[in-house]
Protein backbone atom coordinates (compact mmCIF):
# COMPACT_ATOMS: atom_id res chain seq x y z
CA UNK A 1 -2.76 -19.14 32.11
CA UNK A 2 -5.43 -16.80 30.59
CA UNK A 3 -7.04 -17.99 27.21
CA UNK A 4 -5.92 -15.84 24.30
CA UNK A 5 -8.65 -13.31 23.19
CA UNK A 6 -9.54 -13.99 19.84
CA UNK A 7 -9.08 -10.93 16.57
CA UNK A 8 -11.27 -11.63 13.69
CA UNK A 9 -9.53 -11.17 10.16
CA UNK A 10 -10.64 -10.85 6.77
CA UNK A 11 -7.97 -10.56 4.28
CA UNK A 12 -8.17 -8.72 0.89
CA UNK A 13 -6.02 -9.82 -1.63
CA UNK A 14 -4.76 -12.50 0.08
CA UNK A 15 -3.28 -14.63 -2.60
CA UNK A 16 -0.74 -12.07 -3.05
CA UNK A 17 2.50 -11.03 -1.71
CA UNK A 18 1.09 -9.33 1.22
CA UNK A 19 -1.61 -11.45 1.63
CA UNK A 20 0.38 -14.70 1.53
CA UNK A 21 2.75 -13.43 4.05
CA UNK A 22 0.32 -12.16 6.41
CA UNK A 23 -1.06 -15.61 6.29
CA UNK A 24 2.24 -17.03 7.39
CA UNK A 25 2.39 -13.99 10.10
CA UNK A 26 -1.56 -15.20 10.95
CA UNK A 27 0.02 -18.62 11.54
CA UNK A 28 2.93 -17.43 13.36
CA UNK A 29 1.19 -15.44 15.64
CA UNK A 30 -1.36 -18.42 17.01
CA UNK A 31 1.83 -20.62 17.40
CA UNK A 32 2.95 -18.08 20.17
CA UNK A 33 -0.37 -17.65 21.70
CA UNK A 34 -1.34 -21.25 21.75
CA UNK A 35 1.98 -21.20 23.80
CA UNK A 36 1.40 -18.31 25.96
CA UNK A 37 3.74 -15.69 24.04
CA UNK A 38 1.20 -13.66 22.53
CA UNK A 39 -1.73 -12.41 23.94
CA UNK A 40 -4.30 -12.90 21.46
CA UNK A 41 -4.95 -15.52 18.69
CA UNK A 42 -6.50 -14.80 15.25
CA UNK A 43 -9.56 -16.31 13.06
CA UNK A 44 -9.46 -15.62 9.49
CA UNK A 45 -13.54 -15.32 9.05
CA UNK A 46 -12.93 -14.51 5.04
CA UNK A 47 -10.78 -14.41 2.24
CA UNK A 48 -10.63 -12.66 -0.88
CA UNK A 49 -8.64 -12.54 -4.08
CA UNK A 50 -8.63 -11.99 -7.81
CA UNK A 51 -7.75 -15.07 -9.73
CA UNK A 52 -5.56 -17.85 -8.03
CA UNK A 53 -8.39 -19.84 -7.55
CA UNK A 54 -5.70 -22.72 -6.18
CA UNK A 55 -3.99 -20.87 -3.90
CA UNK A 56 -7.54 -19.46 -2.66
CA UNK A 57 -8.62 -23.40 -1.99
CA UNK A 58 -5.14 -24.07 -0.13
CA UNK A 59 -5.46 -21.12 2.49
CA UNK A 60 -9.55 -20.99 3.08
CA UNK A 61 -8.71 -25.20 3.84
CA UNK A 62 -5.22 -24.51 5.88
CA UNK A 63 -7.08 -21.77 8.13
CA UNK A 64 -10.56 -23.31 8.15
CA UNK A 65 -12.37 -19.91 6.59
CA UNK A 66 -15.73 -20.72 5.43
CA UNK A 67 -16.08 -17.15 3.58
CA UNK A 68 -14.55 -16.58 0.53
CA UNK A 69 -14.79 -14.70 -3.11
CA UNK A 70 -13.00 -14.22 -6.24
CA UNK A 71 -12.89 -12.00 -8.60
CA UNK A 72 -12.42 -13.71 -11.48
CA UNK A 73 -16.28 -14.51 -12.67
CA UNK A 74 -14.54 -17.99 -14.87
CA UNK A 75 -12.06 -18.95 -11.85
CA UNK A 76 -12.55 -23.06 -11.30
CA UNK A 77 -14.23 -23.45 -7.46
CA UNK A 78 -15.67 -26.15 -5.97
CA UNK A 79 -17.31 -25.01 -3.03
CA UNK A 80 -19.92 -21.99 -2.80
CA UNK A 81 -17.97 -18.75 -3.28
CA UNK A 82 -18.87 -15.35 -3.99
CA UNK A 83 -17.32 -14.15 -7.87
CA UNK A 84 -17.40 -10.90 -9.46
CA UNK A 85 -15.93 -7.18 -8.81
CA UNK A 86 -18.36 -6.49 -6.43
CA UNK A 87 -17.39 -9.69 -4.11
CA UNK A 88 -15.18 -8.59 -1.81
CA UNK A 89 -17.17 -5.23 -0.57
CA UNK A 90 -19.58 -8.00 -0.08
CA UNK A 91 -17.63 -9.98 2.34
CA UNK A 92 -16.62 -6.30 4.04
CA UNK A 93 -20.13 -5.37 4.61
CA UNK A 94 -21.97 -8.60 5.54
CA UNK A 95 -19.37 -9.88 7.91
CA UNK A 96 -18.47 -9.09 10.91
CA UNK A 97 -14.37 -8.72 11.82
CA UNK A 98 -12.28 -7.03 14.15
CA UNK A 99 -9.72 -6.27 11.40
CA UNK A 100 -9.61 -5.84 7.62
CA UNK A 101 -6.42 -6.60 5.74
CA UNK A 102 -6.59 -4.61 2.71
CA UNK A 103 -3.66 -6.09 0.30
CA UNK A 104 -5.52 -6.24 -3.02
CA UNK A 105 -3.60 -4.00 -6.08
CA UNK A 106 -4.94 -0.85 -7.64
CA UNK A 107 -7.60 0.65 -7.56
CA UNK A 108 -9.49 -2.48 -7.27
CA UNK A 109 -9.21 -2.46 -3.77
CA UNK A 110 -11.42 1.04 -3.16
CA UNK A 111 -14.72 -0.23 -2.53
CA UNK A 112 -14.12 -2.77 0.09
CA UNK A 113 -11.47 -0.14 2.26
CA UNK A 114 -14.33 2.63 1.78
CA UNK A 115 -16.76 0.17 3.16
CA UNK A 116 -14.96 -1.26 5.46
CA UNK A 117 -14.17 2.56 7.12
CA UNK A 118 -18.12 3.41 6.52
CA UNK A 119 -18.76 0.57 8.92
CA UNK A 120 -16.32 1.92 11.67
CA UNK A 121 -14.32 -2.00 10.88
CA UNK A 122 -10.63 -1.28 11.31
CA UNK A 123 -8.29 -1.88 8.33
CA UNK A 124 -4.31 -2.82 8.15
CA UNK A 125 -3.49 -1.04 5.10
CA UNK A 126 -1.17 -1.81 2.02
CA UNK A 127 -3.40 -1.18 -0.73
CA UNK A 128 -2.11 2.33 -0.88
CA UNK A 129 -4.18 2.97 -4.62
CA UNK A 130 -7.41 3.68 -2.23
CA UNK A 131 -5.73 6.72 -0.41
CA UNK A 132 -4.58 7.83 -3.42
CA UNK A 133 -7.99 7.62 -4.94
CA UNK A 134 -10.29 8.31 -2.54
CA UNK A 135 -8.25 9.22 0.13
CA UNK A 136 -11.55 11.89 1.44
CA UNK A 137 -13.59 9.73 1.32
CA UNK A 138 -11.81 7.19 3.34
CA UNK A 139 -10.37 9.17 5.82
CA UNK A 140 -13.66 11.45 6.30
CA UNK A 141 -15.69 8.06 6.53
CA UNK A 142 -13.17 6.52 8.91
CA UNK A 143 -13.06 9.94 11.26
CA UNK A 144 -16.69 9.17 11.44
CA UNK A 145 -17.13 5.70 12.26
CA UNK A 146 -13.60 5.26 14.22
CA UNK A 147 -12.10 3.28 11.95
CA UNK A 148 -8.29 2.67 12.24
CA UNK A 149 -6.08 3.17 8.96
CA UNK A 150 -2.87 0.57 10.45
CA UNK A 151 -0.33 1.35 7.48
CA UNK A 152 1.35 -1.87 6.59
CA UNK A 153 3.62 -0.49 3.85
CA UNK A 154 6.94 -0.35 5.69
CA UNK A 155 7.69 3.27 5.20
CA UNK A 156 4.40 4.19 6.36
CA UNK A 157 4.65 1.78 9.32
CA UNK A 158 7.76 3.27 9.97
CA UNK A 159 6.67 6.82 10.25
CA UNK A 160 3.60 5.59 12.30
CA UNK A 161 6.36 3.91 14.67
CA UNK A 162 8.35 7.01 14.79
CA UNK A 163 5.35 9.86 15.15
CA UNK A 164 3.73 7.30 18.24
CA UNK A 165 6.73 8.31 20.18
CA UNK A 166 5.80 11.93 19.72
CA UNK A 167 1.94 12.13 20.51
CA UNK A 168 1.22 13.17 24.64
CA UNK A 169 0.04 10.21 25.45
CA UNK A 170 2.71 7.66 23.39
CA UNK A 171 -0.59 6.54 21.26
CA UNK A 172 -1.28 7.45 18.11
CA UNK A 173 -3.76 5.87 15.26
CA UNK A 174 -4.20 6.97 11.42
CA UNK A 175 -5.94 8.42 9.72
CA UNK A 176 -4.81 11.53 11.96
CA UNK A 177 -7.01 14.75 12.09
CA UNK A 178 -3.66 16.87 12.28
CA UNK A 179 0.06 15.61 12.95
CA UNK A 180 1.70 15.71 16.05
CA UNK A 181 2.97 19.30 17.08
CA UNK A 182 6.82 19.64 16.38
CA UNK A 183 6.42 17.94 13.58
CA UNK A 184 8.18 19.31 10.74
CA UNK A 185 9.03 17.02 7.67
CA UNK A 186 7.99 13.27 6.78
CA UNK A 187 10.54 11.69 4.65
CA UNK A 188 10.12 8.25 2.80
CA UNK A 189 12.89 6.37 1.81
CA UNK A 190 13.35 4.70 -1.83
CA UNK A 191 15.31 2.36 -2.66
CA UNK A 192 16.16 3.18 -6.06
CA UNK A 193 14.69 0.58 -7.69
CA UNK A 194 16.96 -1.45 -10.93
CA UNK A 195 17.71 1.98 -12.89
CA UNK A 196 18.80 4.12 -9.75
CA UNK A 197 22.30 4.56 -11.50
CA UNK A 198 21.19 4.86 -15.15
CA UNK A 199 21.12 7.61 -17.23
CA UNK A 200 17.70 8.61 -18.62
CA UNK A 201 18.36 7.56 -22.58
CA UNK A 202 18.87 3.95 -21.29
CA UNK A 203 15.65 4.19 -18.21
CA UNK A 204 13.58 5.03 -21.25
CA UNK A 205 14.05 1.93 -23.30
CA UNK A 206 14.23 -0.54 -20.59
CA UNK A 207 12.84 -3.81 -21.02
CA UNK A 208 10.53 -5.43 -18.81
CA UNK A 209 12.54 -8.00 -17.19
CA UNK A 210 15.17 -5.10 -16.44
CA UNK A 211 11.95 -3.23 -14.73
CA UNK A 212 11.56 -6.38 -12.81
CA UNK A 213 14.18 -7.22 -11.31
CA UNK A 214 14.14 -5.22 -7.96
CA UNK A 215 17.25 -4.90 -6.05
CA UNK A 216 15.83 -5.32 -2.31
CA UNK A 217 12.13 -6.65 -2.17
CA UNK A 218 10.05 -9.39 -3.46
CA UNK A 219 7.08 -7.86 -4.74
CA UNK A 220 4.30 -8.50 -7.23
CA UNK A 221 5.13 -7.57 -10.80
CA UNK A 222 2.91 -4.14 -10.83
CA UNK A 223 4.54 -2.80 -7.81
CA UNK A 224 7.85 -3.69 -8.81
CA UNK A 225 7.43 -1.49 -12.13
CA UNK A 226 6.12 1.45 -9.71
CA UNK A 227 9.54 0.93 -7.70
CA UNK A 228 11.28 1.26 -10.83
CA UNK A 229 9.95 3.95 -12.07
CA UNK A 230 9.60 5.33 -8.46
CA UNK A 231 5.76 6.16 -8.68
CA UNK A 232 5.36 3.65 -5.86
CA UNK A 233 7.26 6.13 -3.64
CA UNK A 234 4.55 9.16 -5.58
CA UNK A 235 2.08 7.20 -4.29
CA UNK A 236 3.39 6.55 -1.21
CA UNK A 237 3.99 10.23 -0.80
CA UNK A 238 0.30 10.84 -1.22
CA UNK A 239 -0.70 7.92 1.02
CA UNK A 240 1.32 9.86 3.52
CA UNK A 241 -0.71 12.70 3.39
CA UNK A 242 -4.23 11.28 4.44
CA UNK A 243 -2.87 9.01 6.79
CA UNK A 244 -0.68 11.65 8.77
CA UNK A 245 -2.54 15.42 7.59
CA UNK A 246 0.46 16.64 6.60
CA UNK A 247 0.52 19.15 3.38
CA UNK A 248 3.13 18.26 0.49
CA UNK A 249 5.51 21.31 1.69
CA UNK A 250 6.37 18.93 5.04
CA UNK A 251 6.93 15.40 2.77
CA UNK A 252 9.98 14.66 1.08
CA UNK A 253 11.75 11.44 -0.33
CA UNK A 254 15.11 10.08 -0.09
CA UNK A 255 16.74 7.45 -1.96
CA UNK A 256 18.35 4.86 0.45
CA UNK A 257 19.70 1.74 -1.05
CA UNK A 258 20.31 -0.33 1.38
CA UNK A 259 16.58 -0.17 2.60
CA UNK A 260 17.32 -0.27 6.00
CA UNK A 261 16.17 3.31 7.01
CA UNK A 262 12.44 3.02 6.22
CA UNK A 263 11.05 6.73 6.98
CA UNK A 264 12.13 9.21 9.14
CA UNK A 265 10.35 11.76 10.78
CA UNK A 266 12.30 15.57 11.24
CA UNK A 267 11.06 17.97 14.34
CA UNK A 268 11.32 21.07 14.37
CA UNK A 269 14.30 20.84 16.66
CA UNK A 270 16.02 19.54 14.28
CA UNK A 271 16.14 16.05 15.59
CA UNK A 272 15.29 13.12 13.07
CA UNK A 273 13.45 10.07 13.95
CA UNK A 274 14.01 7.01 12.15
CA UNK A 275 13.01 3.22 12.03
CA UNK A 276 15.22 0.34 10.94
CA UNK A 277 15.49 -3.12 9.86
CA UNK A 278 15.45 -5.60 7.48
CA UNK A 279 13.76 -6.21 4.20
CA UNK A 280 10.78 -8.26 4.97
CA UNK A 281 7.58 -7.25 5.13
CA UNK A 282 6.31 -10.14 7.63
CA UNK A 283 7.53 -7.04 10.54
CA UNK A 284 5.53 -4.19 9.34
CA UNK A 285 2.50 -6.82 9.16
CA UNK A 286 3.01 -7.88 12.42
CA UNK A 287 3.34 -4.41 13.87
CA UNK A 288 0.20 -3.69 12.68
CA UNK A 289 -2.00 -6.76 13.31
CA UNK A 290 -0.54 -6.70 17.22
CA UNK A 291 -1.26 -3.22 17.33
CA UNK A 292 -0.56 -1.46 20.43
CA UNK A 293 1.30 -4.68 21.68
CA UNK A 294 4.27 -6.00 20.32
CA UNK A 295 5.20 -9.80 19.56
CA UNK A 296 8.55 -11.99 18.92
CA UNK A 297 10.29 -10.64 16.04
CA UNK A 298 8.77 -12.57 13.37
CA UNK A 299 11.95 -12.30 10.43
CA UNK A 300 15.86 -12.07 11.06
CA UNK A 301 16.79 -9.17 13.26
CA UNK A 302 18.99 -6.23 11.91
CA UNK A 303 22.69 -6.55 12.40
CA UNK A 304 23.79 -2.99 11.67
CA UNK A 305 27.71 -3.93 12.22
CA UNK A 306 27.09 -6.25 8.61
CA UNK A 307 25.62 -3.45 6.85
CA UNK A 308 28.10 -1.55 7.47
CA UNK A 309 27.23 1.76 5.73
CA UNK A 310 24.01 3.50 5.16
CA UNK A 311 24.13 5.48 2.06
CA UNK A 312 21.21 8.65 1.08
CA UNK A 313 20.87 10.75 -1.81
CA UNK A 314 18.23 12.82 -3.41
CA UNK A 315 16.01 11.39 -6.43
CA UNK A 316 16.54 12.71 -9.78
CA UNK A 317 12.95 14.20 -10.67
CA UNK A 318 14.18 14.54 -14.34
CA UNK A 319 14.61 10.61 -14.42
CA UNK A 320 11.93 10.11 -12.26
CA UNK A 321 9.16 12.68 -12.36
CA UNK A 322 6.75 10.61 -10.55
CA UNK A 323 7.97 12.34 -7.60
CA UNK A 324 6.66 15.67 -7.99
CA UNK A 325 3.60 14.84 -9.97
CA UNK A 326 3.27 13.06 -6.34
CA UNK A 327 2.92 16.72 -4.85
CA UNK A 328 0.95 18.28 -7.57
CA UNK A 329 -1.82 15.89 -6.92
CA UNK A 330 -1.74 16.69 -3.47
CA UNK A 331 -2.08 20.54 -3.90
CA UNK A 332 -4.66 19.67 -6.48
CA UNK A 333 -6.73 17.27 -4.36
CA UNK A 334 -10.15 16.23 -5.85
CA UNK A 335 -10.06 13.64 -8.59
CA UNK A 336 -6.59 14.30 -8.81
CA UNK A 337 -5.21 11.10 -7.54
CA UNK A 338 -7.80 8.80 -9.04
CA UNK A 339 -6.47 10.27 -12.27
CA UNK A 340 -3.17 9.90 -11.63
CA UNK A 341 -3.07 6.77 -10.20
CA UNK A 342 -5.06 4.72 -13.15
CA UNK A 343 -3.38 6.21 -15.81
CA UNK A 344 -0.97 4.82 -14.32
CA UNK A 345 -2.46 1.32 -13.76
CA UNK A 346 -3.52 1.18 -17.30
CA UNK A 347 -0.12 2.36 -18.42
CA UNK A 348 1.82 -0.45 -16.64
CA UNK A 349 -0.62 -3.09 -17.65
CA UNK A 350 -0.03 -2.12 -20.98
CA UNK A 351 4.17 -2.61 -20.23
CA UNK A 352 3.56 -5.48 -18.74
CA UNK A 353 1.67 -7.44 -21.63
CA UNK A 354 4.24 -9.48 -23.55
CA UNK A 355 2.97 -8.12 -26.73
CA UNK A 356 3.45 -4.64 -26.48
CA UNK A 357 6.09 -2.60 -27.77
CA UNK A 358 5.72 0.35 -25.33
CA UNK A 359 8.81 2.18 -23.75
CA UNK A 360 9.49 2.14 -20.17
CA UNK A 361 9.51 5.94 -20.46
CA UNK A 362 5.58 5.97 -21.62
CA UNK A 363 4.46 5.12 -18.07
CA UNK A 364 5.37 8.66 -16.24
CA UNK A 365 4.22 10.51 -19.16
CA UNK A 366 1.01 8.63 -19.62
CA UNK A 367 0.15 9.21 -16.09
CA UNK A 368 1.60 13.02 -16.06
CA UNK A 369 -0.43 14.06 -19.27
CA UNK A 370 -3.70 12.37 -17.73
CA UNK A 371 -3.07 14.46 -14.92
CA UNK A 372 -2.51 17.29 -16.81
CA UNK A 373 -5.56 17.23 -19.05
CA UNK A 374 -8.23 15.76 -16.40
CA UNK A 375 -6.52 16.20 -13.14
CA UNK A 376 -9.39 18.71 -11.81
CA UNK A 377 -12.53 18.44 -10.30
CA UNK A 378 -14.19 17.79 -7.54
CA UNK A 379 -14.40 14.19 -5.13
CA UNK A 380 -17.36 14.14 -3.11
CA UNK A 381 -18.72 10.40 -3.80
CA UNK A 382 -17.15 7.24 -4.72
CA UNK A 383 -19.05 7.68 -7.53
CA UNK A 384 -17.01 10.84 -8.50
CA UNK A 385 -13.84 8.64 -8.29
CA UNK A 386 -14.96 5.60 -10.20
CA UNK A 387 -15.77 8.14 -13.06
CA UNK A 388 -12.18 9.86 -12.77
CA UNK A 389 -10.61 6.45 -12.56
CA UNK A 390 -12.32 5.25 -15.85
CA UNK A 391 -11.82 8.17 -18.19
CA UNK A 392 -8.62 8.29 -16.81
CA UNK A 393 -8.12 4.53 -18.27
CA UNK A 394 -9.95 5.38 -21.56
CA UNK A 395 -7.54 8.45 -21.96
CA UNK A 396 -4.59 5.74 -21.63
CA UNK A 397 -6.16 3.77 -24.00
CA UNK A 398 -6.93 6.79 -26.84
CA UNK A 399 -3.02 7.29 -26.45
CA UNK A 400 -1.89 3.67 -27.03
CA UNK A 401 -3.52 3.43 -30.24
CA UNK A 402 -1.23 6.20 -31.16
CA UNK A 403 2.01 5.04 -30.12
C-alpha cells in the first residue's frame, strides 16, 4: 500500500466554530488514510486564534503543532507563542504550508488571507469579511501568485460544486477570472434566520437572545446576528462576486428554511443546478481540504424522503435591507465593502455587549448610513482598506453616543 502524501495546514481562527470542526475533520481524515481510505494525511504546522488561550493549548498538544499565536497580547501561555494583531500574518508569511484555513471573524482576518494569496499559499476560505473588504486585492494578488480561494462557506461550496460540473474540462478553482459560459444567475440560499416570519415592528426591538437563537446552524454569536438580520447572506452575496466574477445583475438570494438546498446555479437554458445536504459544516470543510478528490462522508447523509418538503420564498428587503445594500456595494466597488462590512462589525459588537440598550433595528441602518456617507473611493492598497475599515468604525461610534 502506498504511503499517504502528506498536506501541510495552518489554521486561522481555529478555536472557533470552523476552526474546531475542521480540527475534528483534520483528525478524521488521517484516521482514513492511516487506514488506506484517503489518499493523503494532514500536518497542522500552525495555529492561530484570538483569545481561548485553553482551547489553543488543547489542540497545538492533541495535533503536535509547534507554531502558534494569539491575539490577545494578556492571554495566559506557557510555552513560546507569538501575541498581538499582527501574529497570525506572521505565521502566514514565515511558514511554509500547502493550505491555509482562513476561519478567523471580521475583518480581522484580512491581513493573513492577503498574505497568504501574495505568497501564491492556497487558502480554504470562510472568513468571508476579507472578500468583502479587500476582495481586489485578494483576488488580483491570488491571480498572480496562483493561489486557490477553496470556499468553505456551504453556499459558496455549493455553487463551486455545481459551476465544476460546467467548466470544459470538469475543473474549476476560485477566484475565477470570468464564470463559466452559460452561466446565467448564482443564487444563495438563506435560511431565514429566528425573525423570518416576524413583522418588522417586532424584528426591530428584538432582544439578543431572540437574535441568537438560530433555527438550523451552530454558529458563533457574531455570525448568528448576521443570519438574523440576513447581512451574512449580503456578505455572502458579495463574497460571491470575487470568487465567481459574476456582476450583482446575475446573483440573487432565496430564503430556504429547511437549509437543505445550499446554492444553485441557473444556465441560460434554463436548467438549475443545485447542491444538497445536511446542516453541518464538517462536509463543506472536507470538500475543500480533499480538493479535487473526494473522501467518506464525514456527517450523516441526507435522507430527502424525511424532509419531506423543500420550501423557497423571496426575502423581504424592507425587513431585511442588508440584501440590496449587498448589491450596491458591489456596483460601487472600492472601499465600499470595507465600509460596509465594519460598520457593521462595530454595530453588532455594540448589540452584543450586555450593557447596551441598542435596537436590533440599529445594525442595518448603522451599516447602510456608513455606506451611504463614506461608501466611495478608491481600493488600491491594503492600506486604503484598513483606513475605510477604521473610519468606518469611528463613524459607528460618533452615532452610538447619540442613540
Amino acid at each position: 500500500m502506498p504511503e499517504p502524501d502528506t498536506r501541510r495546514l495552518i489554521i486561522l481562527g481555529s478555536t472557533g466554530s470552523i476552526g474546531v470542526q475542521t480540527l475534528d475533520v483534520v483528525g478524521r481524515l488521517n484516521t482514513l488514510a492511516d487506514r488506506g481510505e484517503h489518499a493523503a494525511r494532514y500536518k497542522v504546522v500552525a495555529l492561530a486564534a484570538g483569545r481561548n488561550a485553553d482551547l489553543l493549548r488543547a489542540q497545538a498538544q492533541r495535533f503536535n503543532v509547534d507554531h502558534v499565536s494569539i491575539a490577545d497580547e494578556c492571554a495566559p501561555y506557557d510555552t513560546p507563542v507569538r501575541r498581538g494583531a499582527g501574529a497570525a500574518e506572521s505565521l502566514v508569511r514565515d511558514l511554509d504550508a500547502d493550505l491555509v484555513v482562513s476561519a478567523m471573524v471580521g475583518a480581522a482576518g484580512l491581513p493573513a488571507t492577503l498574505a497568504a494569496a501574495q505568497r501564491g499559499l492556497d487558502i480554504a476560505l470562510a472568513n468571508k469579511e476579507s472578500l468583502v473588504t479587500a476582495g481586489a486585492l485578494i483576488t488580483k494578488a491570488a491571480h498572480a501568485s496562483g493561489a486557490a480561494l477553496l470556499p468553505l462557506d456551504s453556499e459558496h461550496s455549493a455553487l463551486w460544486q455545481c459551476l465544476t460540473g460546467l467548466s470544459k474540462d470538469n475543473a474549476l478553482t476560485p477566484p475565477l477570472r470570468r464564470a463559466p459560459p452559460g452561466v446565467h444567475r448564482l443564487i444563495l440560499t438563506a435560511s431565514g434566520g429566528p425573525f423570518r416570519g416576524w413583522p418588522a415592528d417586532r424584528i426591530a426591538n428584538a432582544t439578543r437572545e431572540q437574535a441568537l437563537a438560530h433555527p438550523t446552524w451552530d454558529m458563533g454569536p457574531k455570525i448568528t446576528i448576521d443570519c438574523a438580520s440576513m447581512t451574512n447572506k449580503a456578505l455572502e452575496l458579495i463574497e460571491a462576486h470575487w470568487l465567481f466574477a459574476v456582476p450583482s445583475n446575475q446573483l440573487g438570494v432565496l430564503v430556504h428554511p429547511q437549509s437543505i438546498v445550499h446554492s444553485i446555479v441557473e444556465t441560460r437554458d434554463g436548467s438549475q443546478l443545485a447542491q444538497l445536504g445536511t446542516t453541518d459544516m464538517r462536509t463543506p470543510i472536507q470538500v475543500a481540504l480533499t480538493h479535487p478528490h473526494r473522501a467518506p462522508a464525514p456527517a450523516p447523509r441526507l435522507d430527502l424522503a424525511s424532509v419531506a418538503r423543500l420550501d423557497f420564498e423571496a426575502p423581504d428587503p424592507d425587513r431585511f435591507p442588508a440584501i440590496k445594500r449587498a448589491f450596491e456595494v458591489i456596483d460601487r466597488g472600492g472601499i465600499a465593502g470595507a465600509v460596509f462590512n465594519a460598520a457593521n462589525e462595530a454595530a453588532v459588537e455594540a448589540f452584543l455587549d450586555e450593557g447596551s440598550s441598542l435596537p436590533f433595528s440599529a445594525i442595518s441602518e448603522l451599516s447602510g448610513a456608513a455606506l451611504d456617507e463614506l461608501g466611495s473611493g478608491a481600493l488600491t492598497s491594503l492600506d486604503d482598506a484598513l483606513a475605510a475599515d477604521a473610519e468606518a468604525r469611528r463613524f459607528v461610534a460618533r452615532k452610538l453616543v447619540e442613540v
